[in-house]
Structure formats: C-alpha cells, structure tokens
PDB file of N, CA and C in Angstrom:
ATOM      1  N   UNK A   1      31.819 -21.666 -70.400  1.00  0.00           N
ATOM      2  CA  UNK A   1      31.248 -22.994 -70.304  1.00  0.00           C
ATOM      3  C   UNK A   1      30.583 -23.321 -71.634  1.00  0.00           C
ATOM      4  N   UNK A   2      30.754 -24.245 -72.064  1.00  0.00           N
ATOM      5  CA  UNK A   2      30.412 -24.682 -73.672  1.00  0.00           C
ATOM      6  C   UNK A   2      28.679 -25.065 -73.349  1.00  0.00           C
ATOM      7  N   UNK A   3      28.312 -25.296 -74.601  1.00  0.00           N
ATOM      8  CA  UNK A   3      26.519 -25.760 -74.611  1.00  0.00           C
ATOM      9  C   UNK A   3      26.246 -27.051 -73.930  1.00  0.00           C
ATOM     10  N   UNK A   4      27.613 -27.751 -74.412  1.00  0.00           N
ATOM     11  CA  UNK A   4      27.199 -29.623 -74.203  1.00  0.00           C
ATOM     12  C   UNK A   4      27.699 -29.640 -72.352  1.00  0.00           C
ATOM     13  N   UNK A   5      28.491 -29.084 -71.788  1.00  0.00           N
ATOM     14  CA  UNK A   5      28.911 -28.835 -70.334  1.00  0.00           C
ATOM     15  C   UNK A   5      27.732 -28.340 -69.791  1.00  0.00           C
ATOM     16  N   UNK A   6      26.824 -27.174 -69.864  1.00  0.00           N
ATOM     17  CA  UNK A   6      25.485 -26.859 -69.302  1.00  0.00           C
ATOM     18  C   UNK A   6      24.511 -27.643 -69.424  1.00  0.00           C
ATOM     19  N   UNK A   7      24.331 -28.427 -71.023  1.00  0.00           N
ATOM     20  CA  UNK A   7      23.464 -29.326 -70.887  1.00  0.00           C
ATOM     21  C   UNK A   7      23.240 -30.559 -69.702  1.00  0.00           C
ATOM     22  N   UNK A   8      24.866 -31.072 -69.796  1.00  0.00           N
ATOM     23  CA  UNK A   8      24.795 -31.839 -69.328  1.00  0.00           C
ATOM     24  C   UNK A   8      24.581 -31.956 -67.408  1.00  0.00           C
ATOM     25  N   UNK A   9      25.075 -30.405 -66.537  1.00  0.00           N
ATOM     26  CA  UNK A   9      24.984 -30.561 -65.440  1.00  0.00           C
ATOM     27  C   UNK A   9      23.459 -29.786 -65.122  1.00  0.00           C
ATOM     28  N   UNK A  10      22.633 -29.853 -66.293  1.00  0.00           N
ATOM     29  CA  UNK A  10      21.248 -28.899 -65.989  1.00  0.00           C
ATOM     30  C   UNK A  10      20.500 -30.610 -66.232  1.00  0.00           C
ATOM     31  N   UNK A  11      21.081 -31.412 -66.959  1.00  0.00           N
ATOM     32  CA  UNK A  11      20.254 -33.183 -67.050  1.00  0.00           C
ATOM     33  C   UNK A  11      21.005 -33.817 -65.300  1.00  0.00           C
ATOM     34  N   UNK A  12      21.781 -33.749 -64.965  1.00  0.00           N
ATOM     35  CA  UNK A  12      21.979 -34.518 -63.902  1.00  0.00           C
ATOM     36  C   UNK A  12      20.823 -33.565 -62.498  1.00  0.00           C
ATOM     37  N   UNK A  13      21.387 -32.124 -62.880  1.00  0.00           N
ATOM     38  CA  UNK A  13      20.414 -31.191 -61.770  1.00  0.00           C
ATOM     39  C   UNK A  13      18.716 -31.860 -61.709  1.00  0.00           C
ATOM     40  N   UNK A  14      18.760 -31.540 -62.961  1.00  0.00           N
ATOM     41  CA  UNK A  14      16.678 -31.985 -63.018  1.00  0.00           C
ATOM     42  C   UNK A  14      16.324 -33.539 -62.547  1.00  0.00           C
ATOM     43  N   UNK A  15      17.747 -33.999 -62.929  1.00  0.00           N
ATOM     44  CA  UNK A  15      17.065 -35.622 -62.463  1.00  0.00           C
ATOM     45  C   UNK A  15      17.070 -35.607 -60.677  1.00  0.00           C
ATOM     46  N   UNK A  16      18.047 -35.292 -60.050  1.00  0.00           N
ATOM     47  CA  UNK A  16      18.151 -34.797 -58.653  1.00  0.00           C
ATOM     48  C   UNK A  16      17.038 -34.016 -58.160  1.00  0.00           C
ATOM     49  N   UNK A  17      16.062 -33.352 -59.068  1.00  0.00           N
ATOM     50  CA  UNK A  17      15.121 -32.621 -58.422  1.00  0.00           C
ATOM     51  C   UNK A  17      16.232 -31.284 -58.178  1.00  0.00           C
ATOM     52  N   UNK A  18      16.969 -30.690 -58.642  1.00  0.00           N
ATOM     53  CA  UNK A  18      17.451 -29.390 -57.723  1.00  0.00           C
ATOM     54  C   UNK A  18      16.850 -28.456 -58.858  1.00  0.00           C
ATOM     55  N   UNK A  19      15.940 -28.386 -60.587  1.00  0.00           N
ATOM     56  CA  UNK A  19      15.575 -27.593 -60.694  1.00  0.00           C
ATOM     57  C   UNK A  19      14.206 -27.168 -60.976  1.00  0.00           C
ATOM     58  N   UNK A  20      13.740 -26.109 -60.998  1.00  0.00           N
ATOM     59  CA  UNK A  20      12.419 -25.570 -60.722  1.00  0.00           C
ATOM     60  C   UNK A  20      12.099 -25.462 -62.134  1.00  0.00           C
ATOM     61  N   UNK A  21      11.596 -25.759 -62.902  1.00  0.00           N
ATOM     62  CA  UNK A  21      11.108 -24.858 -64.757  1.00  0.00           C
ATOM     63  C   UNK A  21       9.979 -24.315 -64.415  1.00  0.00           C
ATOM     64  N   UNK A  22      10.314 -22.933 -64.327  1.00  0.00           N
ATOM     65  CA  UNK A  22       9.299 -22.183 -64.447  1.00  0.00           C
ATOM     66  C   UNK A  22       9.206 -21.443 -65.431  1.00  0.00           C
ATOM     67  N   UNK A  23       8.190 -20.941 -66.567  1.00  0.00           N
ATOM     68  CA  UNK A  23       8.527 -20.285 -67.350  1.00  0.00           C
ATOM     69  C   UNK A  23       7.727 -19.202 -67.113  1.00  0.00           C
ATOM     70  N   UNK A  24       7.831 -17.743 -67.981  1.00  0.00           N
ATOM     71  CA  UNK A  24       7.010 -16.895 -68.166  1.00  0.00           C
ATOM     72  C   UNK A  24       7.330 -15.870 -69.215  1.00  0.00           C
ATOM     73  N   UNK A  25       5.681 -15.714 -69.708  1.00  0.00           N
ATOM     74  CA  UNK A  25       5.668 -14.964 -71.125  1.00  0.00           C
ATOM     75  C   UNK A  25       4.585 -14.014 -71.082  1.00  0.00           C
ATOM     76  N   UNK A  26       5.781 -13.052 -71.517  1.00  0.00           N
ATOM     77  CA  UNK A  26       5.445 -11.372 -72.046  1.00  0.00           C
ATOM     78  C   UNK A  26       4.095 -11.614 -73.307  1.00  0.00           C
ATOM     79  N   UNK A  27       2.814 -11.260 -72.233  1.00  0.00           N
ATOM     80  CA  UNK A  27       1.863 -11.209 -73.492  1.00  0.00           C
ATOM     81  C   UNK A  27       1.147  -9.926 -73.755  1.00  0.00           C
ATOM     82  N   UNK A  28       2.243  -8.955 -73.978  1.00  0.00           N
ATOM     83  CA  UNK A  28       2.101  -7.203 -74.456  1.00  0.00           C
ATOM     84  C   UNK A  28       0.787  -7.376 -75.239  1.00  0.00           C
ATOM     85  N   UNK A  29       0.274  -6.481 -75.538  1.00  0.00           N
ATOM     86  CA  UNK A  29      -0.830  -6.636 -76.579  1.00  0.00           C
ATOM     87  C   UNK A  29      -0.715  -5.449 -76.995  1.00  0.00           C
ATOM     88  N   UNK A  30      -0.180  -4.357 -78.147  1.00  0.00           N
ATOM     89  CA  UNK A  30      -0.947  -2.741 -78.843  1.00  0.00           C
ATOM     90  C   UNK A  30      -1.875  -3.007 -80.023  1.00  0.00           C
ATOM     91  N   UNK A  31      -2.607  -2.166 -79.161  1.00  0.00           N
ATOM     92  CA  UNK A  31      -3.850  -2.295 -80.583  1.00  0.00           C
ATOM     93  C   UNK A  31      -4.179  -1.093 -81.200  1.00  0.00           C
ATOM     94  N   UNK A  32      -4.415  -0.771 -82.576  1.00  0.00           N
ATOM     95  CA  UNK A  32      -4.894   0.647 -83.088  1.00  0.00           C
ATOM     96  C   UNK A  32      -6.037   0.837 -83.416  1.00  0.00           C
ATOM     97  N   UNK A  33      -6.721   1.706 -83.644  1.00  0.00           N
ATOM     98  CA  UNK A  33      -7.585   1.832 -83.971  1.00  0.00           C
ATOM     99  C   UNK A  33      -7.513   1.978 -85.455  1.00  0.00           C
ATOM    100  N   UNK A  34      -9.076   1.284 -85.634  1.00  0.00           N
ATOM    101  CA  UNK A  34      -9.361   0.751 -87.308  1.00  0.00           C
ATOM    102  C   UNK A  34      -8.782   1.880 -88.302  1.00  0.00           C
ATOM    103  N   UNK A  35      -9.121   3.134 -88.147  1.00  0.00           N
ATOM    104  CA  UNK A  35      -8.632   4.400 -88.780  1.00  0.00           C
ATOM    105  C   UNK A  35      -7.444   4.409 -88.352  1.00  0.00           C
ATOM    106  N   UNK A  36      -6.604   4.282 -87.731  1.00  0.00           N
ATOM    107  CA  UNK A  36      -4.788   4.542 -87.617  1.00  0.00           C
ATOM    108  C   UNK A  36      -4.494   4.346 -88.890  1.00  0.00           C
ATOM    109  N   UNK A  37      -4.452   3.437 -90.162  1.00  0.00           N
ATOM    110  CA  UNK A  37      -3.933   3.740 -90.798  1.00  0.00           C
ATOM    111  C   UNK A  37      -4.576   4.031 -92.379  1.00  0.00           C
ATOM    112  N   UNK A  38      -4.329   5.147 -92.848  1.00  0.00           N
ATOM    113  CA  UNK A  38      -4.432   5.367 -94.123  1.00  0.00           C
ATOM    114  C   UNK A  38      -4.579   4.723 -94.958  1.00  0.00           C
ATOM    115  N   UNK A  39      -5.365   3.748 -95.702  1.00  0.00           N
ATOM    116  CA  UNK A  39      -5.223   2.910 -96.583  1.00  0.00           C
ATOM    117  C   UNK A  39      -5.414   3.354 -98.016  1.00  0.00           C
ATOM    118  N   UNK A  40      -5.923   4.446 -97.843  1.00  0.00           N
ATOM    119  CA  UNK A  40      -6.271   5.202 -99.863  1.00  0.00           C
ATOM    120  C   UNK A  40      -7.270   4.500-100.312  1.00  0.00           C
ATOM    121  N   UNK A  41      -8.101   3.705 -99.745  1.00  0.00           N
ATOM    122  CA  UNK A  41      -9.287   3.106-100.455  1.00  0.00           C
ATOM    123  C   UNK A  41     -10.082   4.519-100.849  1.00  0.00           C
ATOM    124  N   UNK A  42     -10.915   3.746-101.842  1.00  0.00           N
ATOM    125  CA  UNK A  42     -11.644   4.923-102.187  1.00  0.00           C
ATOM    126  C   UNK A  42     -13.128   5.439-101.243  1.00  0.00           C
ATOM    127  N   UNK A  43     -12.924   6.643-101.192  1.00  0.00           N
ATOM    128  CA  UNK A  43     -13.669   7.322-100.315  1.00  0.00           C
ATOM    129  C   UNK A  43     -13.106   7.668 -98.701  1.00  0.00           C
ATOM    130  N   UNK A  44     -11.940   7.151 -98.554  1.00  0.00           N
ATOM    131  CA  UNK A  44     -11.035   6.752 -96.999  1.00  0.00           C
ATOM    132  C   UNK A  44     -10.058   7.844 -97.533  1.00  0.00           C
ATOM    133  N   UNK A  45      -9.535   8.356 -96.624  1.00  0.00           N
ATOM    134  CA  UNK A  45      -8.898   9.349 -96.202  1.00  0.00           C
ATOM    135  C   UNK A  45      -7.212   8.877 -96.863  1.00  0.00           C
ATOM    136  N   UNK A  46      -6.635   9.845 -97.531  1.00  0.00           N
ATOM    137  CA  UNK A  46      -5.532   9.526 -98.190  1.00  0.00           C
ATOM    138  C   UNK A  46      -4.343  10.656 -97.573  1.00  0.00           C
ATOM    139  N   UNK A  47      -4.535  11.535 -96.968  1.00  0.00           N
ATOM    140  CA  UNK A  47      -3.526  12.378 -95.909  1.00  0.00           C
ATOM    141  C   UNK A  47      -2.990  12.343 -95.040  1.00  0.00           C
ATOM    142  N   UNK A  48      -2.390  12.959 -94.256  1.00  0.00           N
ATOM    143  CA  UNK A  48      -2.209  12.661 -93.054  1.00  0.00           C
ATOM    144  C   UNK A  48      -3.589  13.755 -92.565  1.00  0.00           C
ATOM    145  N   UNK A  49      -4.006  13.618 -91.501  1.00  0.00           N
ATOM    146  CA  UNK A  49      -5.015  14.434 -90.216  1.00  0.00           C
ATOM    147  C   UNK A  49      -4.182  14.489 -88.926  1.00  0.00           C
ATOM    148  N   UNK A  50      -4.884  15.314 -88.584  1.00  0.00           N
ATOM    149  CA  UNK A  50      -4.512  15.576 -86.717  1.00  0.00           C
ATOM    150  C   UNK A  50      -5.683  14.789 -86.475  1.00  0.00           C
ATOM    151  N   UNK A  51      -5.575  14.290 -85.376  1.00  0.00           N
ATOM    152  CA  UNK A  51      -6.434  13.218 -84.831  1.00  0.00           C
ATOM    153  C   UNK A  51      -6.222  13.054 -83.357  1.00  0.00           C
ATOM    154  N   UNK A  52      -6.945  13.016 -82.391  1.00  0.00           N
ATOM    155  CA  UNK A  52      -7.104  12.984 -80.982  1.00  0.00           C
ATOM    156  C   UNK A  52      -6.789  11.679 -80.994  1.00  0.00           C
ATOM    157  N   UNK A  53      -5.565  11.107 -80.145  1.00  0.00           N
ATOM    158  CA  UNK A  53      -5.751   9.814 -79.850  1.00  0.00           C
ATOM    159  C   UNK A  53      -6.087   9.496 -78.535  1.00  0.00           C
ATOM    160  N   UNK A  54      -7.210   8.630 -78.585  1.00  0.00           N
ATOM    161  CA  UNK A  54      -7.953   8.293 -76.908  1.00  0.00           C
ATOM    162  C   UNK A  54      -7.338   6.734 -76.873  1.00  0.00           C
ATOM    163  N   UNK A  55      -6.529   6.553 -75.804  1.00  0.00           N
ATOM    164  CA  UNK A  55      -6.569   5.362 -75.274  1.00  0.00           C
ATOM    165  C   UNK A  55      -7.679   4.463 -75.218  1.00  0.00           C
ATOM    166  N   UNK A  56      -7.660   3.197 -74.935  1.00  0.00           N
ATOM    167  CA  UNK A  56      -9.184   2.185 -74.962  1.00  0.00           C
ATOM    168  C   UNK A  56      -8.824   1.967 -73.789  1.00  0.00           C
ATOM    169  N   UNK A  57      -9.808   1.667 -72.928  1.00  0.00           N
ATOM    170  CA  UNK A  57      -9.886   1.374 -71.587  1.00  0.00           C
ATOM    171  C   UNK A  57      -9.301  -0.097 -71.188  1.00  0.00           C
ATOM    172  N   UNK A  58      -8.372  -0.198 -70.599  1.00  0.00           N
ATOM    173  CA  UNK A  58      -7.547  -1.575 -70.167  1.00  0.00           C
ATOM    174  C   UNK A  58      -8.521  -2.578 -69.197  1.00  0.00           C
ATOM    175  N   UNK A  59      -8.599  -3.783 -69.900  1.00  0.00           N
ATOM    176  CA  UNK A  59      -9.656  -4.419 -69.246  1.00  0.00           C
ATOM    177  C   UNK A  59      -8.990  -4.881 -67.697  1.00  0.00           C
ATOM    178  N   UNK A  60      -8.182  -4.737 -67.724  1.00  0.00           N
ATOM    179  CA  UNK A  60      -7.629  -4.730 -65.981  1.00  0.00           C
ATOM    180  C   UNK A  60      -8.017  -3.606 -65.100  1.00  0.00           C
ATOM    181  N   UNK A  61      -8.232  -3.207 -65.491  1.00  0.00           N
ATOM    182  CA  UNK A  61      -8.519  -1.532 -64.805  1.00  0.00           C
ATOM    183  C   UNK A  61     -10.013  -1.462 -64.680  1.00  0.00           C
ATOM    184  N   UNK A  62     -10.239  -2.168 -65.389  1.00  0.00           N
ATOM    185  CA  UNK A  62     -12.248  -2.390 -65.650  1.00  0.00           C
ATOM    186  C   UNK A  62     -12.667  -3.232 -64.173  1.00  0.00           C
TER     187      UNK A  62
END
C-alpha cells in the first residue's frame, strides 16, 4: 500500500470518527554518577579504578 493510499483512508477514517490517536512515549531516563567519567582535570583521577557501582534509588519505588 503506497503513503498517499494510507493517507488518504486514515483522513476519511478520522473524519468518520473510526480512529482513536493515542500516543505514547518511552521516557527511559540513565543517569551516572558525577565521577563515571574520567575527565583528566587536574587533580581528578586520570585511570581507570574499580569502583562499586550503587544504583540510586528509583523514585517510583520511593
């Protein structure tokens, strides 16, 4: 089915009321911590380290 064929029976559908627009959006969030990355500034850590990584507490779960 071509673009202009869907367009056109999704404009006759909506005017009929037969469709619903519902949308929904993925709002992932990862966050690091300020130290995750190495920057070589001076006096800041220029290696790699072993480092414990602790999760942050999910404010849903709170």
């Amino acid at each position: 089915m071509s673009t202009r064929a869907l367009r056109q029976i999704q404009t006759r559908a909506d005017a009929a009321g037969d469709i619903d627009w519902l949308v929904q959006i993925d709002s992932t969030v990862v966050r690091a911590h300020q130290h995750a990355a190495a920057t070589g500034r001076k006096g800041g850590s220029t290696g790699r380290t072993n480092r414990t990584i602790t999760p942050s507490a999910d404010s849903e779960e709170a």
